[in-house]
C-alpha atoms as a PDB file:
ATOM      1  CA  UNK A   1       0.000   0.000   0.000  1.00  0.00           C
ATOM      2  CA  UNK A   2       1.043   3.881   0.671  1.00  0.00           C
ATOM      3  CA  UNK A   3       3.535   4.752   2.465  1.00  0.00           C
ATOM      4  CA  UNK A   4       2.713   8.425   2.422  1.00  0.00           C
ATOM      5  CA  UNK A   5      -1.076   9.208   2.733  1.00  0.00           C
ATOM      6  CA  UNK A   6      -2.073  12.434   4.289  1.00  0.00           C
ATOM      7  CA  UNK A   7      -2.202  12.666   8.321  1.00  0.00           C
ATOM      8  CA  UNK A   8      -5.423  13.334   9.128  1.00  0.00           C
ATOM      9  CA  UNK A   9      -5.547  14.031  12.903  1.00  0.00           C
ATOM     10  CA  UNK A  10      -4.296  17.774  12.853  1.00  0.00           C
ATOM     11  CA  UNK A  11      -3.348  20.017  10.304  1.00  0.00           C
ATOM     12  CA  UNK A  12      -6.685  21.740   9.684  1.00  0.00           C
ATOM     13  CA  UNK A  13      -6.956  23.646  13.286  1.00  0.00           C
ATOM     14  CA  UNK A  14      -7.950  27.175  14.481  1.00  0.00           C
ATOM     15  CA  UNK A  15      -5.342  29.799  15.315  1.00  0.00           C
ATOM     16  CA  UNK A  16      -6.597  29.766  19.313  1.00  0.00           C
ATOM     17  CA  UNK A  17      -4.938  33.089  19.823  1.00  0.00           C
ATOM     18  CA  UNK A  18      -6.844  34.786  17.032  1.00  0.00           C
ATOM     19  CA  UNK A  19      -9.971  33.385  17.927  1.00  0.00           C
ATOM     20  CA  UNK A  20     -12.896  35.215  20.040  1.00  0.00           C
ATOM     21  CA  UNK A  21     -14.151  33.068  22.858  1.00  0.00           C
ATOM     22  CA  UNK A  22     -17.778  32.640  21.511  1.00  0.00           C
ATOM     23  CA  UNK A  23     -16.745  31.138  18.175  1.00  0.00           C
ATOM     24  CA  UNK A  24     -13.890  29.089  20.258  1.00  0.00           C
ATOM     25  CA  UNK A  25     -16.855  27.725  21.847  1.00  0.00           C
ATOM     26  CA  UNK A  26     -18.856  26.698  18.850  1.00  0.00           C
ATOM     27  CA  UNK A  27     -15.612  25.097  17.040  1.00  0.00           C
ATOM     28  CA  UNK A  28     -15.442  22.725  20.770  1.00  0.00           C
ATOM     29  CA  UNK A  29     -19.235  22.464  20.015  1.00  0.00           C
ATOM     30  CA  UNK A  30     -18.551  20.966  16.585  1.00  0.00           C
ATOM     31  CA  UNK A  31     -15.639  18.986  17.652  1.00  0.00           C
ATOM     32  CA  UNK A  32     -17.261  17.345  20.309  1.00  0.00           C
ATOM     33  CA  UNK A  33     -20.097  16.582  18.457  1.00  0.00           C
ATOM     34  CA  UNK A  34     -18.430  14.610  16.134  1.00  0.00           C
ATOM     35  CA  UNK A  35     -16.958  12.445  19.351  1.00  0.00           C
ATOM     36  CA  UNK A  36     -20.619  11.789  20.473  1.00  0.00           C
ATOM     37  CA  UNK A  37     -22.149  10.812  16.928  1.00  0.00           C
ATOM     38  CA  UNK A  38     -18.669   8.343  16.539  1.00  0.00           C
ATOM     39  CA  UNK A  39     -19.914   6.658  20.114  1.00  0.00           C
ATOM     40  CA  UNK A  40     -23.377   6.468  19.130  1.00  0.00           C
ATOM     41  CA  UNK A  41     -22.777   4.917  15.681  1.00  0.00           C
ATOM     42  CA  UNK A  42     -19.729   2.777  16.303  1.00  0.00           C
ATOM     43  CA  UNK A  43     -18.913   2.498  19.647  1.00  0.00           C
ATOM     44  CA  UNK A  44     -17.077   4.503  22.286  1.00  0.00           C
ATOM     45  CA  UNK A  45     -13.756   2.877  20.895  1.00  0.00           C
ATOM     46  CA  UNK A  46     -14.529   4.580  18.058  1.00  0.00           C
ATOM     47  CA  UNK A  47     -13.809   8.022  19.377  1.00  0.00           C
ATOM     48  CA  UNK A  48     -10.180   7.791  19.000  1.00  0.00           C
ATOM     49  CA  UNK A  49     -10.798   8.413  15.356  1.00  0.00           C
ATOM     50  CA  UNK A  50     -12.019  11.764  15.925  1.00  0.00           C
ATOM     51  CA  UNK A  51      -9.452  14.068  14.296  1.00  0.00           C
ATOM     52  CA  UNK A  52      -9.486  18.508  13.675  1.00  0.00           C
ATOM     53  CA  UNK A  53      -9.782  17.794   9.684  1.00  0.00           C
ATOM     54  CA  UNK A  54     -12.885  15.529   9.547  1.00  0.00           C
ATOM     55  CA  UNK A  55     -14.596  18.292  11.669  1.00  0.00           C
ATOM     56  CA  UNK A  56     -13.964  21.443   9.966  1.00  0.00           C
ATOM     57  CA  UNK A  57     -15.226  19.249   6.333  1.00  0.00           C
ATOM     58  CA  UNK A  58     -18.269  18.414   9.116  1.00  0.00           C
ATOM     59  CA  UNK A  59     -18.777  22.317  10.129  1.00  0.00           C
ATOM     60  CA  UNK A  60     -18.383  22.777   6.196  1.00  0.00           C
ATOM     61  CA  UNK A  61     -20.950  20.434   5.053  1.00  0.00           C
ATOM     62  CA  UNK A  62     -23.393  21.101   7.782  1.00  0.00           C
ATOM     63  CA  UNK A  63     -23.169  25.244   7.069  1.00  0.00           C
ATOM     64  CA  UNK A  64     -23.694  24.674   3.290  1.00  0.00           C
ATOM     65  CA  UNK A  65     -26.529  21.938   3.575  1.00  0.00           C
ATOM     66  CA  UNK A  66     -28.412  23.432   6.041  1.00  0.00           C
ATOM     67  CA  UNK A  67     -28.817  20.093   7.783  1.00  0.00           C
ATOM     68  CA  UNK A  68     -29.077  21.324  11.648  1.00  0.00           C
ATOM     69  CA  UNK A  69     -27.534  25.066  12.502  1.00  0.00           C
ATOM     70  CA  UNK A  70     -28.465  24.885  16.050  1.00  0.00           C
ATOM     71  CA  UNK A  71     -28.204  22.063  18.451  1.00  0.00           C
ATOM     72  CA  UNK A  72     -27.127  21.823  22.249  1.00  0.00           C
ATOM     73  CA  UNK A  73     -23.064  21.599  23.175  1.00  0.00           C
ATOM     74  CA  UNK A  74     -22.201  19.058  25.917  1.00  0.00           C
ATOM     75  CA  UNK A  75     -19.690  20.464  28.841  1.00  0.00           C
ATOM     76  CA  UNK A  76     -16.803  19.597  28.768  1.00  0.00           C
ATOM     77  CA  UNK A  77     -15.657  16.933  31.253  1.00  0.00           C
ATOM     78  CA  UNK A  78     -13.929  13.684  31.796  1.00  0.00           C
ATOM     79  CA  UNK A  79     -17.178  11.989  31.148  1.00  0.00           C
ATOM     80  CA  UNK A  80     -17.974  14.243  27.793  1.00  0.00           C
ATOM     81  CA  UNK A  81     -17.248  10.902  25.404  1.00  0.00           C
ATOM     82  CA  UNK A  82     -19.945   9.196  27.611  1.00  0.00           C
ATOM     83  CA  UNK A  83     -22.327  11.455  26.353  1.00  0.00           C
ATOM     84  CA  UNK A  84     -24.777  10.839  23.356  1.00  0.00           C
ATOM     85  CA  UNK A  85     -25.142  13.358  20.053  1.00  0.00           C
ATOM     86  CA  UNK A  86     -27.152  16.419  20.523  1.00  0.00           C
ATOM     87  CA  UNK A  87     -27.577  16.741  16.627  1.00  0.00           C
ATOM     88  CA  UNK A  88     -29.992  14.934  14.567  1.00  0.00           C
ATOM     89  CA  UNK A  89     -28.340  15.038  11.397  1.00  0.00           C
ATOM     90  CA  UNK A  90     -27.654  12.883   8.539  1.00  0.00           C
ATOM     91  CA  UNK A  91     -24.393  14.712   7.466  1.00  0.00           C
ATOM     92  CA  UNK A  92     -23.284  14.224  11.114  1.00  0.00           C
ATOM     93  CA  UNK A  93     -23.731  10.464  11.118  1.00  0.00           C
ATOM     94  CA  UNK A  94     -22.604   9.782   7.567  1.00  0.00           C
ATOM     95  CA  UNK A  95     -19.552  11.750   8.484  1.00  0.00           C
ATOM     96  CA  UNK A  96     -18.823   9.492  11.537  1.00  0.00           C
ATOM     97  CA  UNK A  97     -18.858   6.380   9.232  1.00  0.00           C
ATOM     98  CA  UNK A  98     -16.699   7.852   6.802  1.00  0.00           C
ATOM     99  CA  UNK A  99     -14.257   8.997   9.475  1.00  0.00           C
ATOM    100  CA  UNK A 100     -14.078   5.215  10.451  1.00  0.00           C
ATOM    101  CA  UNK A 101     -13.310   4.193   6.884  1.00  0.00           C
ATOM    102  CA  UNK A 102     -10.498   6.236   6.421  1.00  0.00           C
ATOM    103  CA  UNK A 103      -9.032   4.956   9.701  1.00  0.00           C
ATOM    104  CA  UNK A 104      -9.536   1.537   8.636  1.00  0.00           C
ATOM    105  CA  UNK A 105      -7.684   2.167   5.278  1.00  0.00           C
ATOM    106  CA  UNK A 106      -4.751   4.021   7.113  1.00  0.00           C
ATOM    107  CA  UNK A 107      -4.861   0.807   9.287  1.00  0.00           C
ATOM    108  CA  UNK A 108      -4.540  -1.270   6.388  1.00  0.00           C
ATOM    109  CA  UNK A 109      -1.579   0.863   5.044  1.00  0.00           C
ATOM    110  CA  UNK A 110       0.160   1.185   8.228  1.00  0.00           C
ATOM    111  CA  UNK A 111      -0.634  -2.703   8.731  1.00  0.00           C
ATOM    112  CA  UNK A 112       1.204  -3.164   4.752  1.00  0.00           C
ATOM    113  CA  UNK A 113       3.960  -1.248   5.267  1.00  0.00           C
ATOM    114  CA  UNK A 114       5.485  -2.000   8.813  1.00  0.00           C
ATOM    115  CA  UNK A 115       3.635  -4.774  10.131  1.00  0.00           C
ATOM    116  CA  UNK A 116       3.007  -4.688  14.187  1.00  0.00           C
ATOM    117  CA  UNK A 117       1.642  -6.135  16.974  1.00  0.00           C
ATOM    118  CA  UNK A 118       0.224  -2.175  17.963  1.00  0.00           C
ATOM    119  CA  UNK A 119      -1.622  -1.741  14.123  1.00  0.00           C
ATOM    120  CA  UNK A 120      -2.553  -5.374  14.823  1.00  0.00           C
ATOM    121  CA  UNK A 121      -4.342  -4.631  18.026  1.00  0.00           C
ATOM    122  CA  UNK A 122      -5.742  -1.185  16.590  1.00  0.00           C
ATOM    123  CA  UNK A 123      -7.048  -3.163  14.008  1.00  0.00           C
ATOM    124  CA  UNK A 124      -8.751  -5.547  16.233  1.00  0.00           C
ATOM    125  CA  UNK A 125     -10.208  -3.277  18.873  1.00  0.00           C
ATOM    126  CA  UNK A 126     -11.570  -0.834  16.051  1.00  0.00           C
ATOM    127  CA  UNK A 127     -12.874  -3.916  14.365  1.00  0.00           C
ATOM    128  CA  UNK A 128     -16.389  -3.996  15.334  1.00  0.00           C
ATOM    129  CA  UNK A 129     -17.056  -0.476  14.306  1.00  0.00           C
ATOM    130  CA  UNK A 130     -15.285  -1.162  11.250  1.00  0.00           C
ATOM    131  CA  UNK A 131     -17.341  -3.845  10.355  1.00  0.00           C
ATOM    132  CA  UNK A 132     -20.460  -2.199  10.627  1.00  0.00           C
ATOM    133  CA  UNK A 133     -19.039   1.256   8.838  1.00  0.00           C
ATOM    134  CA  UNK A 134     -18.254  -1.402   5.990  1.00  0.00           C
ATOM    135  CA  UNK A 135     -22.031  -2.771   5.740  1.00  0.00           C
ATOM    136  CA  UNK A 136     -23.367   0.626   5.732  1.00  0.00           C
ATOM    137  CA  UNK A 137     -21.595   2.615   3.149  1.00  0.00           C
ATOM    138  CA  UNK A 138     -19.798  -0.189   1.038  1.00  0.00           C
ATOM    139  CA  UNK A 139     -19.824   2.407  -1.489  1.00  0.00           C
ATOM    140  CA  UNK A 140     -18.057   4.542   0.589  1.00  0.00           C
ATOM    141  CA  UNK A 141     -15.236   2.100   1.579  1.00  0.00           C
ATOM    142  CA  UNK A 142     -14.670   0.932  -2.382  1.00  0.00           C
ATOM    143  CA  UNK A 143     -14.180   4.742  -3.293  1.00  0.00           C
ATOM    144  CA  UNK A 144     -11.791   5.214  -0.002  1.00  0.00           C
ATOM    145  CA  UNK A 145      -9.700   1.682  -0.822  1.00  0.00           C
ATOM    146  CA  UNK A 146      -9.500   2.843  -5.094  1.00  0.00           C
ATOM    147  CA  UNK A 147      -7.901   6.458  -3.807  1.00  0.00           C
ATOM    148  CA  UNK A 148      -5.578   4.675  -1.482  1.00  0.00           C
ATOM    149  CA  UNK A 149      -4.657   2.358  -4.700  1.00  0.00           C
ATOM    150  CA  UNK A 150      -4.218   5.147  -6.995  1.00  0.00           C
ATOM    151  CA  UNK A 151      -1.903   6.641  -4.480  1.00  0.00           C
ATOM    152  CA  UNK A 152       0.221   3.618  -4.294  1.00  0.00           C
ATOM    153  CA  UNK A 153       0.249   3.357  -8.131  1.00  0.00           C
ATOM    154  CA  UNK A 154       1.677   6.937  -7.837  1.00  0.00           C
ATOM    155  CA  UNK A 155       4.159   5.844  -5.990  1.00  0.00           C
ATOM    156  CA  UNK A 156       4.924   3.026  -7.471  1.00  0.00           C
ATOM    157  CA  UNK A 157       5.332   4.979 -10.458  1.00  0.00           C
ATOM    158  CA  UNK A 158       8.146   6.991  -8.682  1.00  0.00           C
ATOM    159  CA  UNK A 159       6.333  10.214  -8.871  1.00  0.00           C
ATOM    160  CA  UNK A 160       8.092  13.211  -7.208  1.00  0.00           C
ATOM    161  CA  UNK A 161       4.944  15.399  -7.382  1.00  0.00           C
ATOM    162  CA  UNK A 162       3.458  15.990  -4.170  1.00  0.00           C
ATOM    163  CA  UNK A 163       0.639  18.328  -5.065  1.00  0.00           C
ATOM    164  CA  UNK A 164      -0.157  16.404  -7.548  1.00  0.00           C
ATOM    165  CA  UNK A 165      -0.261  13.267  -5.603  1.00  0.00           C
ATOM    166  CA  UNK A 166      -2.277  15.088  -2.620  1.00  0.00           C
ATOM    167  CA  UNK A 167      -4.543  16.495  -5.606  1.00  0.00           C
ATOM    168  CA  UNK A 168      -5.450  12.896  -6.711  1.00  0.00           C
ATOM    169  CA  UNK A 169      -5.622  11.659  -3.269  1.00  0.00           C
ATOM    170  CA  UNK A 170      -8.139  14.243  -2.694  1.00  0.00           C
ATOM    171  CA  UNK A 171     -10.461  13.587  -5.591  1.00  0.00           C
ATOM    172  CA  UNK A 172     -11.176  10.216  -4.185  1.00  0.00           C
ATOM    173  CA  UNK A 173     -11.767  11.348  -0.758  1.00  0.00           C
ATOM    174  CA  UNK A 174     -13.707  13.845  -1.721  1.00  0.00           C
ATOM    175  CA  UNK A 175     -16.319  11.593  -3.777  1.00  0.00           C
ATOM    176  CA  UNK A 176     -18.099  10.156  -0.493  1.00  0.00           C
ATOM    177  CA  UNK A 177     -18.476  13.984   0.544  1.00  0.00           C
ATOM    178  CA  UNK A 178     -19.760  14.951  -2.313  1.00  0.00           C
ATOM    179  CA  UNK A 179     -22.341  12.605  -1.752  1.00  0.00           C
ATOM    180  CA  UNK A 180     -23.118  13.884   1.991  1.00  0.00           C
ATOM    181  CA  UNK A 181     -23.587  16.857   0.668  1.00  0.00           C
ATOM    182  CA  UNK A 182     -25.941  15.545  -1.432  1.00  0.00           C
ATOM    183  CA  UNK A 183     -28.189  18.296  -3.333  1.00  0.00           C
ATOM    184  CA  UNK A 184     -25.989  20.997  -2.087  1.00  0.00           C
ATOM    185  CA  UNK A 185     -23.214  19.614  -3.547  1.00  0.00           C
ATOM    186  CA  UNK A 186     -21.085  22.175  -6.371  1.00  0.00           C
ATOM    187  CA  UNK A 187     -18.230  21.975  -8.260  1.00  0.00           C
ATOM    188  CA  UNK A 188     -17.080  24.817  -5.548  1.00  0.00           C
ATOM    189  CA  UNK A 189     -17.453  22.571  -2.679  1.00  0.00           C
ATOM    190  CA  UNK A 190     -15.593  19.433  -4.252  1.00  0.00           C
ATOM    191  CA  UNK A 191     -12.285  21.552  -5.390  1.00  0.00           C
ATOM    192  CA  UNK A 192     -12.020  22.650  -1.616  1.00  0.00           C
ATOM    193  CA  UNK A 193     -11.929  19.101   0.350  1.00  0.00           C
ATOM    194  CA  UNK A 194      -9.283  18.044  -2.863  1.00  0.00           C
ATOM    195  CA  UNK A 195      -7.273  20.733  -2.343  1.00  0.00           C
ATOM    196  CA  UNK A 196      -7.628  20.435   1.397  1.00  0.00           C
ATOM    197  CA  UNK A 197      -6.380  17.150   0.889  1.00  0.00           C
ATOM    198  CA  UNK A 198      -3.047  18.455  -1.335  1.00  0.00           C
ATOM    199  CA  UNK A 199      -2.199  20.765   1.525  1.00  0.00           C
ATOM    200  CA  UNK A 200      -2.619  18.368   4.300  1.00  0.00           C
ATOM    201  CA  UNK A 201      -0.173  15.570   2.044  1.00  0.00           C
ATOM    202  CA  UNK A 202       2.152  18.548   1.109  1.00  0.00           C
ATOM    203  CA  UNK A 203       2.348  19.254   4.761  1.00  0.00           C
ATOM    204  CA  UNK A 204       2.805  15.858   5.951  1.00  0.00           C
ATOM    205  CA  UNK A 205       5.103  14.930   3.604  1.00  0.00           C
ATOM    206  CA  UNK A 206       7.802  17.676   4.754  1.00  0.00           C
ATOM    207  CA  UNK A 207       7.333  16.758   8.382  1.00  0.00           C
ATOM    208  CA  UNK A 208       8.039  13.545   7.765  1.00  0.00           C
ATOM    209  CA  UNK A 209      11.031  13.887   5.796  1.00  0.00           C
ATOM    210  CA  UNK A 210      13.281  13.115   8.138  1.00  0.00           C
ATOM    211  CA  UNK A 211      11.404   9.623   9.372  1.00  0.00           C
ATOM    212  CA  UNK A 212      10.747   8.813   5.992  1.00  0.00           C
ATOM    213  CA  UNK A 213      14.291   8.967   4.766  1.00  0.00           C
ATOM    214  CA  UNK A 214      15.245   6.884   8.145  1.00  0.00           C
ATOM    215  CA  UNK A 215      12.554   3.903   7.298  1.00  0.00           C
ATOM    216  CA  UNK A 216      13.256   3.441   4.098  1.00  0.00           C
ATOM    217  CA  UNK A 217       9.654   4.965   3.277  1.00  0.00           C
ATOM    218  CA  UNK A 218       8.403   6.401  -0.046  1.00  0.00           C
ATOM    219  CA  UNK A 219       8.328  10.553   0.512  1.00  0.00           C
ATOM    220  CA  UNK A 220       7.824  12.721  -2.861  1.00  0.00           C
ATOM    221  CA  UNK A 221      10.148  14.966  -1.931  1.00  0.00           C
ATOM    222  CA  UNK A 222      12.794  12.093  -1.397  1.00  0.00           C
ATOM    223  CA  UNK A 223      12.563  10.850  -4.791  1.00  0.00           C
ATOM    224  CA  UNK A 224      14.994  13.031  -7.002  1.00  0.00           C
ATOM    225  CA  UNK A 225      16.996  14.073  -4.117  1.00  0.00           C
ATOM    226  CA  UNK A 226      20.764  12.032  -3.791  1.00  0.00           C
ATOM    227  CA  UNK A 227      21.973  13.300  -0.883  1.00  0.00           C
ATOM    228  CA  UNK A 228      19.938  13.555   1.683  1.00  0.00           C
ATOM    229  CA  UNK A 229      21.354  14.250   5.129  1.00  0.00           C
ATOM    230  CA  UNK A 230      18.961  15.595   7.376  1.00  0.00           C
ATOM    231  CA  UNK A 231      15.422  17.500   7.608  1.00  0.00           C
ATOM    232  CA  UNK A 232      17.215  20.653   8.372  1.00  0.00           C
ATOM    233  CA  UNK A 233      19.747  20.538   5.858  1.00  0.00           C
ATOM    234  CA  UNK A 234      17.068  19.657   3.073  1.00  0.00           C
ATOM    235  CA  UNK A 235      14.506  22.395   4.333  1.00  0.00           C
ATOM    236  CA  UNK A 236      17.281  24.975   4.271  1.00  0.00           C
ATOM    237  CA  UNK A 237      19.137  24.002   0.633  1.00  0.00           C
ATOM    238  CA  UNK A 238      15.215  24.034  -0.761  1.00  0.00           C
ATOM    239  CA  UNK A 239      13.331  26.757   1.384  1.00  0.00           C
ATOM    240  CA  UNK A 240      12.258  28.714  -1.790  1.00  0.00           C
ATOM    241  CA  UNK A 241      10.619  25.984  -3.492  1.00  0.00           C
ATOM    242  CA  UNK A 242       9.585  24.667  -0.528  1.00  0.00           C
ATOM    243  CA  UNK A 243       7.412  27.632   0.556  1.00  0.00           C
ATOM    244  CA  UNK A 244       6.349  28.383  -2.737  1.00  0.00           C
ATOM    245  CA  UNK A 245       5.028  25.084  -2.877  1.00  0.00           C
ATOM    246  CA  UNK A 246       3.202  25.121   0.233  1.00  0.00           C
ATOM    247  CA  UNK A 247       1.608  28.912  -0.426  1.00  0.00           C
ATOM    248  CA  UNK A 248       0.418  28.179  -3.674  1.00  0.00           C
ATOM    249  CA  UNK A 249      -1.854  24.695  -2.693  1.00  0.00           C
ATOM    250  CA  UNK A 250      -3.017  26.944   0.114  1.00  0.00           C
ATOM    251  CA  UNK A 251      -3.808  29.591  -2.315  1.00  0.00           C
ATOM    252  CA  UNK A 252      -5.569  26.916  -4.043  1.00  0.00           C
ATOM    253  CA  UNK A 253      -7.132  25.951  -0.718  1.00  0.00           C
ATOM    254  CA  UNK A 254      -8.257  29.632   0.192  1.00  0.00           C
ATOM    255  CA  UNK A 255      -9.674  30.281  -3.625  1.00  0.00           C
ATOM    256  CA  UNK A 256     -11.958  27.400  -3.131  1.00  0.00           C
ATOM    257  CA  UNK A 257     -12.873  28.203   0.286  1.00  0.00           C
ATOM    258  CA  UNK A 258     -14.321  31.940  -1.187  1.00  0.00           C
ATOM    259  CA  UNK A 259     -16.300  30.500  -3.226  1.00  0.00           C
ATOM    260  CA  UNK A 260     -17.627  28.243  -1.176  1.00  0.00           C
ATOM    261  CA  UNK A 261     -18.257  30.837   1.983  1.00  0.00           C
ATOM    262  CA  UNK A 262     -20.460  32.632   0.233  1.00  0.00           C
ATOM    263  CA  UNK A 263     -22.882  29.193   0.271  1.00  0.00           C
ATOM    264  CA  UNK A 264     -22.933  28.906   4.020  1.00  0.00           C
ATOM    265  CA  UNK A 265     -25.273  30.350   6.652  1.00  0.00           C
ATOM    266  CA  UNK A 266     -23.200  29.532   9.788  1.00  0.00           C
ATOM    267  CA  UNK A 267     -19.745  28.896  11.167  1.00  0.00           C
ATOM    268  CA  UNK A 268     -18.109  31.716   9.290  1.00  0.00           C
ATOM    269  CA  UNK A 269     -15.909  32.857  11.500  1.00  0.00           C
ATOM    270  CA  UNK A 270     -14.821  29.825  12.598  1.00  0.00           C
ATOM    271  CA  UNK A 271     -13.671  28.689   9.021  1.00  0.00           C
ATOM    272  CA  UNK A 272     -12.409  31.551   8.437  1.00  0.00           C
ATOM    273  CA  UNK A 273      -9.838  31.493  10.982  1.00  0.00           C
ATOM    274  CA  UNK A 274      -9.440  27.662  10.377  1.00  0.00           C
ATOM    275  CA  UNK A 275      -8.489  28.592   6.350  1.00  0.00           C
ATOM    276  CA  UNK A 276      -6.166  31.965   6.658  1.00  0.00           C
ATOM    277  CA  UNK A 277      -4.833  31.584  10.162  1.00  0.00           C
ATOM    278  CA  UNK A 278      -4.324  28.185  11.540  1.00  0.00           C
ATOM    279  CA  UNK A 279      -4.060  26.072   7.911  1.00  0.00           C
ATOM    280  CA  UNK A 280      -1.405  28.670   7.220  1.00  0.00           C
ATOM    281  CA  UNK A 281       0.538  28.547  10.636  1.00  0.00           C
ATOM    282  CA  UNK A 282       0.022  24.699  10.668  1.00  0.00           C
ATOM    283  CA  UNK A 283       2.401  25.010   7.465  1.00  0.00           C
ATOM    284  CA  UNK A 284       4.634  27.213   8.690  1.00  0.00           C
ATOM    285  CA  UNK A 285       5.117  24.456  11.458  1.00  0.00           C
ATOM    286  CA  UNK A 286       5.684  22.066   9.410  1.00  0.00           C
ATOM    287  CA  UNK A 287       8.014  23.882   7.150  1.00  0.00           C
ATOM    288  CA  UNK A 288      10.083  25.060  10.429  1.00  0.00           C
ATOM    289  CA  UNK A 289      10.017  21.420  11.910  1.00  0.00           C
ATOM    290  CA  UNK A 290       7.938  22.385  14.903  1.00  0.00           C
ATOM    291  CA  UNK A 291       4.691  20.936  13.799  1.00  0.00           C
ATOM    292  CA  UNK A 292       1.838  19.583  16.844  1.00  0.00           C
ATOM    293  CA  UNK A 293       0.002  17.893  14.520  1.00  0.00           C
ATOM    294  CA  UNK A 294       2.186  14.683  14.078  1.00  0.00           C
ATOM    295  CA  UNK A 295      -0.228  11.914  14.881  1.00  0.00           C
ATOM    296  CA  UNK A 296      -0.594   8.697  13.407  1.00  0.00           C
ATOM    297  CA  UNK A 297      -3.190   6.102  13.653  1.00  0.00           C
ATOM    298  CA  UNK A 298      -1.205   3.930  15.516  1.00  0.00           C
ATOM    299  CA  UNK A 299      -1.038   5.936  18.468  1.00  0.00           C
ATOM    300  CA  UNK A 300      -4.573   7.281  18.241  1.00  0.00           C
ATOM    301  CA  UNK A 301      -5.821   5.100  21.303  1.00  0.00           C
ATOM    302  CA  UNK A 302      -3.573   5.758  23.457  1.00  0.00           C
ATOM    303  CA  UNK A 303      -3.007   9.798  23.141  1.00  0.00           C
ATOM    304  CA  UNK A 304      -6.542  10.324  22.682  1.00  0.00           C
ATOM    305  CA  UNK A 305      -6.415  12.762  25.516  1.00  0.00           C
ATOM    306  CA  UNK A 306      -4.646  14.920  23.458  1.00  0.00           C
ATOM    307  CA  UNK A 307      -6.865  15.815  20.523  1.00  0.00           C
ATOM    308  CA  UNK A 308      -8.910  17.911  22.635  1.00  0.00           C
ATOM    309  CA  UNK A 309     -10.533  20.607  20.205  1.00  0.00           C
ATOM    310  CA  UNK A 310      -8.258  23.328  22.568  1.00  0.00           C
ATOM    311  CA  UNK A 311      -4.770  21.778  23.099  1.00  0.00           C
END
């Protein structure tokens, strides 16, 4: 399979600092809400799957479709993943599934690629949910499985181009939103969860540099690149391209998301900061080698404490 598919526990966050305390409060509302409609649909196991990128395509989806703009938020507490969903929403629970799909394909990669007793166990205590995410949305889990493929034929391929790896990625992940979003879906809509996609693989791809080049793992940016070194050496001999890399698929990213703004009757402000603060900061991180959002699905059980929507 893969070796480099995009991490999707925590590139696509808020900028805290530049955020007002009432729409902090309604991105927690969001994020906890997916938590509670993972629990009720797959189990409470299933909440380690919840992850900052699936949300903000949640708060996305829900804003344009219209689905539910009000519900209840839950306190937060140690007990808070006990809790049941306070949104009656179709987009909510189809999102869940999907968000257990994806992990189950990562687990598969992961599982592929360096075989352990850890993705073993993963696999096997997220089974159950799984399973049942599976029977639901087969559809769903063939169009998931085909984009992991066509990444791995990338690769396979040798292909150096990581936007336009991230860019096909994204097409295939984007297909099962497209049909959440069912009649509000527009060509508007789709380019912004591909090119959210791109950024989050470009991203990725340059943290990992370094652990990819020590595993033996396939990394884009590896591929026409002879003398390799180290992560700092690399980012500083190819800062230019680097960053222009990175600011033009977030240009891409922040084109789409214009359009599509001007579609959705809540959560403004919170996207807003998501798409030209934190996306933007989150790859400056990544660029500088400081980035938070390092979190793979192997150790998504047992650092679920964590991904709180705050830090």
């Amino acid at each position: 399979m893969c070796d480099r598919r995009p991490d999707m526990f925590g590139y696509t966050v808020p900028l805290y600092s530049r955020m007002p305390s009432p729409e902090r409060a309604a991105y927690q509302k969001y994020y906890c809400e997916t938590c509670h409609q993972l629990k009720a649909g797959f189990g409470l196991v299933s909440t380690a799957t919840v992850n900052y990128d699936m949300t903000f395509n949640t708060i996305v989806l829900n804003a344009v479709a219209g689905d539910v703009q009000e519900f209840e938020g839950t306190p937060k507490s140690v007990r808070c993943v006990f809790r049941g969903p306070k949104a009656d929403s179709d987009i909510f629970r189809k999102m869940a599934a999907y968000t257990v799909l994806l992990t189950k394909w990562e687990l598969v990669d992961d599982r592929t690629d360096k075989p352990s007793v850890k993705t073993d166990l993963i696999d096997l205590t997220l089974g159950r949910a799984i399973s049942k995410a599976e029977s639901m949305y087969p559809e769903y889990d063939g169009i998931v499985g085909r984009g992991f493929g066509r990444l791995r034929d990338m690769e396979l391929d040798g292909c150096s181009d990581a936007v336009r790896m991230g860019k096909e990625f994204g097409k295939a992940l984007t297909e099962p939103l497209s049909d959440i979003a069912g009649d509000s879906d527009f060509p508007e809509l789709r380019s912004l969860f591909t090119d959210l996609t791109a950024a989050v693989y470009v991203m990725d791809a340059i943290d990992d540099l370094e652990d990819d080049f020590m595993d033996g793992t396939y990394n884009p940016f590896l591929q026409e690149c002879t003398d390799f070194r180290n992560r700092d050496e690399y980012v500083r001999k190819n800062l230019y391209g680097l960053t222009g890399l990175v600011n033009g698929v977030i240009g891409d990213l922040q084109r789409d998301y214009s359009a599509v703004r001007r579609h959705m009757r809540s959560m403004t402000g919170v996207t807003d900061n998501i798409v030209y603060l934190g996306v933007p900061e989150s790859a400056k991180n990544a660029v500088a080698g400081r980035s938070a959002a390092k979190m793979s699905v192997k150790n998504a059980l047992d650092l679920r404490k964590k991904r709180t929507s705050t830090y």
